[in-house]
C-alpha atoms as a PDB file:
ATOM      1  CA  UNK A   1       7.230 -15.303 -10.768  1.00  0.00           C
ATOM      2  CA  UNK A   2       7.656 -15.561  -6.700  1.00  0.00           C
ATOM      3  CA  UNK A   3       7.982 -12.991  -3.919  1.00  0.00           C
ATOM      4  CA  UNK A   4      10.111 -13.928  -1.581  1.00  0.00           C
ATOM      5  CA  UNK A   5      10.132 -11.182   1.972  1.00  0.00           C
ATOM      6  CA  UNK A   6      13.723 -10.983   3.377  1.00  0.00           C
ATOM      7  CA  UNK A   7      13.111  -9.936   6.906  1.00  0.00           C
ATOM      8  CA  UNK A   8      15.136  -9.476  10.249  1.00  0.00           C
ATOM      9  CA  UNK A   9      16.393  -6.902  13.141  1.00  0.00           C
ATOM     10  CA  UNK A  10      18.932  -4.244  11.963  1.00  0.00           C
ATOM     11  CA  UNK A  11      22.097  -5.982  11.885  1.00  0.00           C
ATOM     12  CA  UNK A  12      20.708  -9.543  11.060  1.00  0.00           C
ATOM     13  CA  UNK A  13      22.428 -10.224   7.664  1.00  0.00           C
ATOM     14  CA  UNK A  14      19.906  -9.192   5.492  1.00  0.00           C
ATOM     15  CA  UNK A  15      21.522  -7.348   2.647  1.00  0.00           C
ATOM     16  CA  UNK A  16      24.761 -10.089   3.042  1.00  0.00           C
ATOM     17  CA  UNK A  17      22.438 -12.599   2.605  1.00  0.00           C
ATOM     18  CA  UNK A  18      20.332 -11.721  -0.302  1.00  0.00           C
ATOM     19  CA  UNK A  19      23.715 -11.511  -2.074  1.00  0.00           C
ATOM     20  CA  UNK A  20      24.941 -14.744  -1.041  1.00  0.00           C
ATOM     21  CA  UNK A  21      21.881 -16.584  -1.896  1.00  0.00           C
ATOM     22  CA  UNK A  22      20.412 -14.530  -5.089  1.00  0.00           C
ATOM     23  CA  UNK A  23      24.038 -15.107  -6.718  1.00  0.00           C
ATOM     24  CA  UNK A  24      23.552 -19.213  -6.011  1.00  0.00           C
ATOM     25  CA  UNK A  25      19.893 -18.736  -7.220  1.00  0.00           C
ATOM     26  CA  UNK A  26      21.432 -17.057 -10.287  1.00  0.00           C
ATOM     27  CA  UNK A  27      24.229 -19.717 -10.964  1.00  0.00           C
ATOM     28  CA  UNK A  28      21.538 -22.439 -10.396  1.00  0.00           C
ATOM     29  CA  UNK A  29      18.655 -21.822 -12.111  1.00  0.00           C
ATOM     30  CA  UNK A  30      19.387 -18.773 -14.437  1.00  0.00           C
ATOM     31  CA  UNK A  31      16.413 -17.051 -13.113  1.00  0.00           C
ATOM     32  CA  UNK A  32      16.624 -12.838 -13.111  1.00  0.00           C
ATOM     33  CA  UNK A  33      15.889 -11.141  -9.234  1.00  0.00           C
ATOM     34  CA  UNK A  34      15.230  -8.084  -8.754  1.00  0.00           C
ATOM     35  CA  UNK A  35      15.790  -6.684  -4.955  1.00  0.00           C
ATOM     36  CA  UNK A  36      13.245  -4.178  -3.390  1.00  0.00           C
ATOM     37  CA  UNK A  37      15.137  -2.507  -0.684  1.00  0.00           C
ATOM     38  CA  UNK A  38      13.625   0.262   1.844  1.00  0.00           C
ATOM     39  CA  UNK A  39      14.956   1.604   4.689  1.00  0.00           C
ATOM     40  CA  UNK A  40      14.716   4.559   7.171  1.00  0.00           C
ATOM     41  CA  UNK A  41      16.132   8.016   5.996  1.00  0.00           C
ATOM     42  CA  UNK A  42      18.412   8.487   3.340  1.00  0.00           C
ATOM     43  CA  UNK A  43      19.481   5.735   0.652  1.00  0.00           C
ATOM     44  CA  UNK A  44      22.511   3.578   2.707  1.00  0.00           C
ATOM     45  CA  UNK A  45      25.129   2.001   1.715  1.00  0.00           C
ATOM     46  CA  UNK A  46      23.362  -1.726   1.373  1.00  0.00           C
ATOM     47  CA  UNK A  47      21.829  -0.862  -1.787  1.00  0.00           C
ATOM     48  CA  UNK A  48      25.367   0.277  -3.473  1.00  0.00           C
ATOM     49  CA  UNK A  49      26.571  -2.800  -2.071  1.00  0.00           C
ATOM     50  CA  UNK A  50      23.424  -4.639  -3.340  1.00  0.00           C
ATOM     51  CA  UNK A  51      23.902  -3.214  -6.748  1.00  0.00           C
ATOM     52  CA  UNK A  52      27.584  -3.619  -6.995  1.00  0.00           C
ATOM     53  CA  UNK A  53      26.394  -7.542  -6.750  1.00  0.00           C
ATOM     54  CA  UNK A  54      25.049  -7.505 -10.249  1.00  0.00           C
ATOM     55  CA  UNK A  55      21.324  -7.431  -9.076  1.00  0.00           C
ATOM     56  CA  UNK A  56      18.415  -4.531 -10.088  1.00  0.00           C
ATOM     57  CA  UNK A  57      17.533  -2.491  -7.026  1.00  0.00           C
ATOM     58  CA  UNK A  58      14.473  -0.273  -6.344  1.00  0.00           C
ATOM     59  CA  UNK A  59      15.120   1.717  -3.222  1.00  0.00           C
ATOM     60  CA  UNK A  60      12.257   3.149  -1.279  1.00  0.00           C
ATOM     61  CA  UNK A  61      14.806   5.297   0.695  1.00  0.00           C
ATOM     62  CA  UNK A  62      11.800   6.759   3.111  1.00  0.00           C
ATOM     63  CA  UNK A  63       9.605   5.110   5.397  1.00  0.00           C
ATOM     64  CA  UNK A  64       8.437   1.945   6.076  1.00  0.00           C
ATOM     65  CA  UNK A  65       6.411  -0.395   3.506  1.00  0.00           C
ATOM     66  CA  UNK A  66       4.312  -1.883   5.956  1.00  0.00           C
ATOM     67  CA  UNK A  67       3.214   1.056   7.578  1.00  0.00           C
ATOM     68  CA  UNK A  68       2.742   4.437   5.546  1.00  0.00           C
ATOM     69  CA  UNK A  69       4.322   3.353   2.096  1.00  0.00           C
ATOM     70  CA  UNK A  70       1.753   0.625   1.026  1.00  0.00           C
ATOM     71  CA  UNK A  71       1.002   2.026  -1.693  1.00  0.00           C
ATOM     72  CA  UNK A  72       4.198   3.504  -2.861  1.00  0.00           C
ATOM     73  CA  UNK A  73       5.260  -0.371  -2.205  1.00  0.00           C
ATOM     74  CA  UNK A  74       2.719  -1.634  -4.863  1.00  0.00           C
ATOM     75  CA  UNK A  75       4.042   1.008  -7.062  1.00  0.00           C
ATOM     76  CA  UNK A  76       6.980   0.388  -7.335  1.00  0.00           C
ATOM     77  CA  UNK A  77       6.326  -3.501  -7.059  1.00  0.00           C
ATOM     78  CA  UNK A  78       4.472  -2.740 -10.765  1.00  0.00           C
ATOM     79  CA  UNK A  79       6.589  -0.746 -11.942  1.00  0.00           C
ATOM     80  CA  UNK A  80       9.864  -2.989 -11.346  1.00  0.00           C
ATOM     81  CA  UNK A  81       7.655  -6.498 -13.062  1.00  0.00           C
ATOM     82  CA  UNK A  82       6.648  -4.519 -15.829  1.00  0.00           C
ATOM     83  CA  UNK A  83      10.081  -3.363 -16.498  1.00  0.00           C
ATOM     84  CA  UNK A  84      12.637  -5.421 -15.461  1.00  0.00           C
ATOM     85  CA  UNK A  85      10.203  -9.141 -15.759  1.00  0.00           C
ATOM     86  CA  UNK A  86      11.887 -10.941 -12.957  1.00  0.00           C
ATOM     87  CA  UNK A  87      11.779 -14.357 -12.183  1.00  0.00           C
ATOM     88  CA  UNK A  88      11.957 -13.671  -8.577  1.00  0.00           C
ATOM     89  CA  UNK A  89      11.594 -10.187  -6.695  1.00  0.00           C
ATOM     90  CA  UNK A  90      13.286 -10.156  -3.059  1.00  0.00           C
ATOM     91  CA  UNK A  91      11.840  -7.186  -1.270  1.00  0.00           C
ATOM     92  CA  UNK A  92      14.091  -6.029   2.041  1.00  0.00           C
ATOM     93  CA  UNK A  93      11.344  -4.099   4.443  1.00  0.00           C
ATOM     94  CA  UNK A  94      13.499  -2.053   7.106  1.00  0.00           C
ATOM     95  CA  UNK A  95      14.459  -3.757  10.295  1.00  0.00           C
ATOM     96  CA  UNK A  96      11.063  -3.307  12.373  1.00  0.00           C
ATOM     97  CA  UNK A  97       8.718  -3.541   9.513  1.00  0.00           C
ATOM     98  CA  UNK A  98       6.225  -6.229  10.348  1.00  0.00           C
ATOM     99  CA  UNK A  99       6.537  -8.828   7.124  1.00  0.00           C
ATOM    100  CA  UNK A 100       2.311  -9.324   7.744  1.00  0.00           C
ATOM    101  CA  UNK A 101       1.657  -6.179   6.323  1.00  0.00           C
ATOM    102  CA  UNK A 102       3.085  -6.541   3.089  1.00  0.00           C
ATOM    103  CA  UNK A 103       1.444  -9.822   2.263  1.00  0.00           C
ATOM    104  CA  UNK A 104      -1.916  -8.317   3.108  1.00  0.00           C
ATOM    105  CA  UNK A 105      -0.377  -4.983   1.281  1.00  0.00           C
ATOM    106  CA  UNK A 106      -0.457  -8.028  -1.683  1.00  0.00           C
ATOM    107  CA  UNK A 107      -3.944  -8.003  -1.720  1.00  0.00           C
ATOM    108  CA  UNK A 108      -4.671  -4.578  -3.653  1.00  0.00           C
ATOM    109  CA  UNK A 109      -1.600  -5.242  -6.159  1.00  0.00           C
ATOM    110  CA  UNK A 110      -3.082  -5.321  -9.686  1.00  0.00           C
ATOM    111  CA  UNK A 111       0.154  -6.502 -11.405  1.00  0.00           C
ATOM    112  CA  UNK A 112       0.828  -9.824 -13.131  1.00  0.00           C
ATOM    113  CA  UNK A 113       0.287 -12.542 -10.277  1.00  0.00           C
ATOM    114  CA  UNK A 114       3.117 -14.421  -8.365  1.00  0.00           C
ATOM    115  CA  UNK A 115       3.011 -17.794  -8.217  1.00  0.00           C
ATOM    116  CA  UNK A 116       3.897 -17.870  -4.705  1.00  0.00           C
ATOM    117  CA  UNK A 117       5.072 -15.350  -1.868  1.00  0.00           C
ATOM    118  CA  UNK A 118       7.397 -16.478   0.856  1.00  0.00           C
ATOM    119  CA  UNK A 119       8.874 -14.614   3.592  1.00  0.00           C
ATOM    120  CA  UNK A 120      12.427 -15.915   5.242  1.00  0.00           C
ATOM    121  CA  UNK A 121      13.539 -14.393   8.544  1.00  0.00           C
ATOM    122  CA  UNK A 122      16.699 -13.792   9.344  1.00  0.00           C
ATOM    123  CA  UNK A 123      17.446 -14.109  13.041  1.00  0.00           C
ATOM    124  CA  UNK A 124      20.797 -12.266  14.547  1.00  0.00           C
ATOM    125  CA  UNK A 125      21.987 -15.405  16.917  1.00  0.00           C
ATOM    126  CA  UNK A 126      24.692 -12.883  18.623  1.00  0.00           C
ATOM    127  CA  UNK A 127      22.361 -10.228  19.759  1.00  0.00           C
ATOM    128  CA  UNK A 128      18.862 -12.889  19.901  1.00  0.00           C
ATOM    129  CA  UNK A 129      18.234 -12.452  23.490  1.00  0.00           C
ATOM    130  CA  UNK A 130      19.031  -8.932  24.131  1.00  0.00           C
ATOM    131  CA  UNK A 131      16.561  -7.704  20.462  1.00  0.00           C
ATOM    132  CA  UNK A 132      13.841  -9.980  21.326  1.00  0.00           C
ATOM    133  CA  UNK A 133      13.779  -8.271  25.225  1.00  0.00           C
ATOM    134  CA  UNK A 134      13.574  -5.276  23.459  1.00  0.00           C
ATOM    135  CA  UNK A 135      11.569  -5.965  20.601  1.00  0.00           C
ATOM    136  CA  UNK A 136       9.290  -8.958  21.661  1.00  0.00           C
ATOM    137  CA  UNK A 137       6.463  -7.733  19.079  1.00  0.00           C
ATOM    138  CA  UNK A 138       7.901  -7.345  15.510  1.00  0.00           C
ATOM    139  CA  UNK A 139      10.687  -9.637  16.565  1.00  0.00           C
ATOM    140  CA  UNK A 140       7.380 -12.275  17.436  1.00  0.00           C
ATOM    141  CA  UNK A 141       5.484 -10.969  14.131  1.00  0.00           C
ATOM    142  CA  UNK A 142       8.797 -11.751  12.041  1.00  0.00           C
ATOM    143  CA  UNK A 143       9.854 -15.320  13.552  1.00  0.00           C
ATOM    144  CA  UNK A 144       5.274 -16.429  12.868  1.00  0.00           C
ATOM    145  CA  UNK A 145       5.199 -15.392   9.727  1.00  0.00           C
ATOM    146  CA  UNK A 146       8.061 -16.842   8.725  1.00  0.00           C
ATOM    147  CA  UNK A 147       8.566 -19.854   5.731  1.00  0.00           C
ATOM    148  CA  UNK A 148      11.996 -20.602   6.641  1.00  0.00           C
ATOM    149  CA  UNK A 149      14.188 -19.046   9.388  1.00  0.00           C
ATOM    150  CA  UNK A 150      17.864 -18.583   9.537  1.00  0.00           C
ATOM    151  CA  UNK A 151      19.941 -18.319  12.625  1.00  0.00           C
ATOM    152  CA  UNK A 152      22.664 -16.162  11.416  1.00  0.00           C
ATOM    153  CA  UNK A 153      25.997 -15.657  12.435  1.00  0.00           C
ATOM    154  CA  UNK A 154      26.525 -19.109  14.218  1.00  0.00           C
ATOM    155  CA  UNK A 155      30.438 -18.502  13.663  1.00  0.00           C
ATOM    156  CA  UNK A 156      30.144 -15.761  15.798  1.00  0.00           C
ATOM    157  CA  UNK A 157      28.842 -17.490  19.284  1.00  0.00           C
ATOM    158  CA  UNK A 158      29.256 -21.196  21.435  1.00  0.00           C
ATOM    159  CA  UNK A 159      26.904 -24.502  20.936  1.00  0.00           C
ATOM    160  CA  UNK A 160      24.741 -23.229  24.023  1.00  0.00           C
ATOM    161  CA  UNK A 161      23.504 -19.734  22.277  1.00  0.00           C
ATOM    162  CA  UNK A 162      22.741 -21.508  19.458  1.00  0.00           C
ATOM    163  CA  UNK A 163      20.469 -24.074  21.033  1.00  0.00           C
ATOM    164  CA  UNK A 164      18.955 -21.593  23.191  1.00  0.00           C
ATOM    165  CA  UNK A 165      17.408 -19.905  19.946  1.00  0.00           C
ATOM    166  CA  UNK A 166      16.284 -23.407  18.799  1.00  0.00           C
ATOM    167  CA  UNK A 167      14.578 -24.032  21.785  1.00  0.00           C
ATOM    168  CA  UNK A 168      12.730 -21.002  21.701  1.00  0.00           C
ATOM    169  CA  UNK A 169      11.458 -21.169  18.022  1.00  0.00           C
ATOM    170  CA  UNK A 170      10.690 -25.298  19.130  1.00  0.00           C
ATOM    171  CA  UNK A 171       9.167 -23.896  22.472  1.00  0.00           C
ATOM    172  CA  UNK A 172       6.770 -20.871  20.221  1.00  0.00           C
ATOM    173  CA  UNK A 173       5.892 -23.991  17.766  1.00  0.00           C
ATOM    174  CA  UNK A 174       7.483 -23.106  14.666  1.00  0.00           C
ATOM    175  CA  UNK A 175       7.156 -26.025  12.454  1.00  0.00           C
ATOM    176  CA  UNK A 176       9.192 -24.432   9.386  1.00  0.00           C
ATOM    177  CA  UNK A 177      12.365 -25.056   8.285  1.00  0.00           C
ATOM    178  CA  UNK A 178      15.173 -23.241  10.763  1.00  0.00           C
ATOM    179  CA  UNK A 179      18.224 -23.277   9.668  1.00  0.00           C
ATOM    180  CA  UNK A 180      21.946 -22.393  11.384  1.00  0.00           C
ATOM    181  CA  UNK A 181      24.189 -20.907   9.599  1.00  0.00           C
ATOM    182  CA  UNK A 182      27.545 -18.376   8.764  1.00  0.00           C
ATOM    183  CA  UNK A 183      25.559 -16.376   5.943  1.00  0.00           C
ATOM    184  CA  UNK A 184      29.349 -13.874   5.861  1.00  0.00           C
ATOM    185  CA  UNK A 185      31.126 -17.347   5.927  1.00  0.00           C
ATOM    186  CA  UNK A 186      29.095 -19.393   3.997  1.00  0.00           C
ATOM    187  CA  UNK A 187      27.536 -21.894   6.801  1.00  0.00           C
ATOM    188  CA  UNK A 188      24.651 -23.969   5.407  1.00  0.00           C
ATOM    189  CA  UNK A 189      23.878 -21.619   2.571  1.00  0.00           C
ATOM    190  CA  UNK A 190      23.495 -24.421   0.109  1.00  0.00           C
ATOM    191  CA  UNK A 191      20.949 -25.637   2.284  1.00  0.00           C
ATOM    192  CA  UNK A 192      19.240 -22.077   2.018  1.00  0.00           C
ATOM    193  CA  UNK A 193      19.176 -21.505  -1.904  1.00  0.00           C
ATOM    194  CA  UNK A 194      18.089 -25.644  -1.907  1.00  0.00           C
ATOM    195  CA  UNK A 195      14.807 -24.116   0.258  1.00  0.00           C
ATOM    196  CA  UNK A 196      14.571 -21.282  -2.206  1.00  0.00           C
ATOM    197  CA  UNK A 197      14.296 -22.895  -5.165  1.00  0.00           C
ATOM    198  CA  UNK A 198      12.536 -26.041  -4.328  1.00  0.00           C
ATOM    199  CA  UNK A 199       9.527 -25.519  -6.197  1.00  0.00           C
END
């Protein structure tokens, strides 16, 4: 069983992503996912979408899993291995949760063990610049932590943008795999699920 930490800005491609690449995941390996999805405020519309994909969703519709829901997190991380026995669980923190807190949140989880816990970031190569100005801390925390980083929505800008965000994660050190791509288009995405399931 893995945990795998779908992170990212508002806005980045999360929920379009985890659809796109859990359906590949499903047609190539067979394995069962279940998604943990938690945002802000009232249930959205990302988890009807997310469930309208054919995947098992446990919303955790207030507050943020990384800050004052740890333990409600763990709960529900229990509760959704014992019942549903997943191959994979993909947990979507809200847009500003900081992905470090739910791996150390992974320490007091008393639930059958994961064989390994990943986190991909999801980077929003349209509006890079102006969210990292804003948001140089959790935007930091999410591109460090990160096993593999996408730079999403490549379709969407010129060569230059693109290379500007490459230089940046080069310039910071990153030494995982980054990877462009068209998540809503289908970009690269093999190349993702290949990353995913490599064992």
């Amino acid at each position: 069983m893995e945990l795998i930490i779908i992170t990212g800005f508002l806005g980045s491609g999360k929920t379009t992503t985890i659809l796109s690449v859990a359906d590949q995941v499903i047609k190539r390996t067979g394995k069962r996912i279940a998604v943990i999805k938690n945002d802000f405020g009232k249930v959205g519309i990302d988890a009807k979408v997310l469930k309208r994909g054919g995947l098992t969703v446990q919303e955790m519709p207030s507050g943020c899993i990384c800050c004052t829901l740890e333990a409600d997190f763990l709960e529900t991380l229990t509760e959704v291995v014992n019942t549903i026995t997943p191959d994979i669980v993909l947990v979507e923190p809200s847009g500003i949760a900081n992905p470090k807190n739910i791996i150390a949140a992974m320490g007091e989880y008393a639930g059958p063990p994961f064989r390994r816990t990943r986190t991909m970031t999801i980077l929003d190569i349209v509006r890079f610049r102006k969210v990292l100005g804003s948001f140089p801390g959790p935007i930091g925390d999410q591109i460090d932590v990160a096993d593999i980083i996408l730079v999403n929505k490549i379709d969407e800008v010129g060569r230059e943008q693109v290379d500007d965000a490459l230089s940046f994660l080069e310039r910071r050190g990153i030494a995982v795999p980054v990877i462009p791509t068209s998540v809503l288009k289908g970009t690269n995405l093999d190349i993702v699920v290949e990353e995913l399931v490599r064992a």
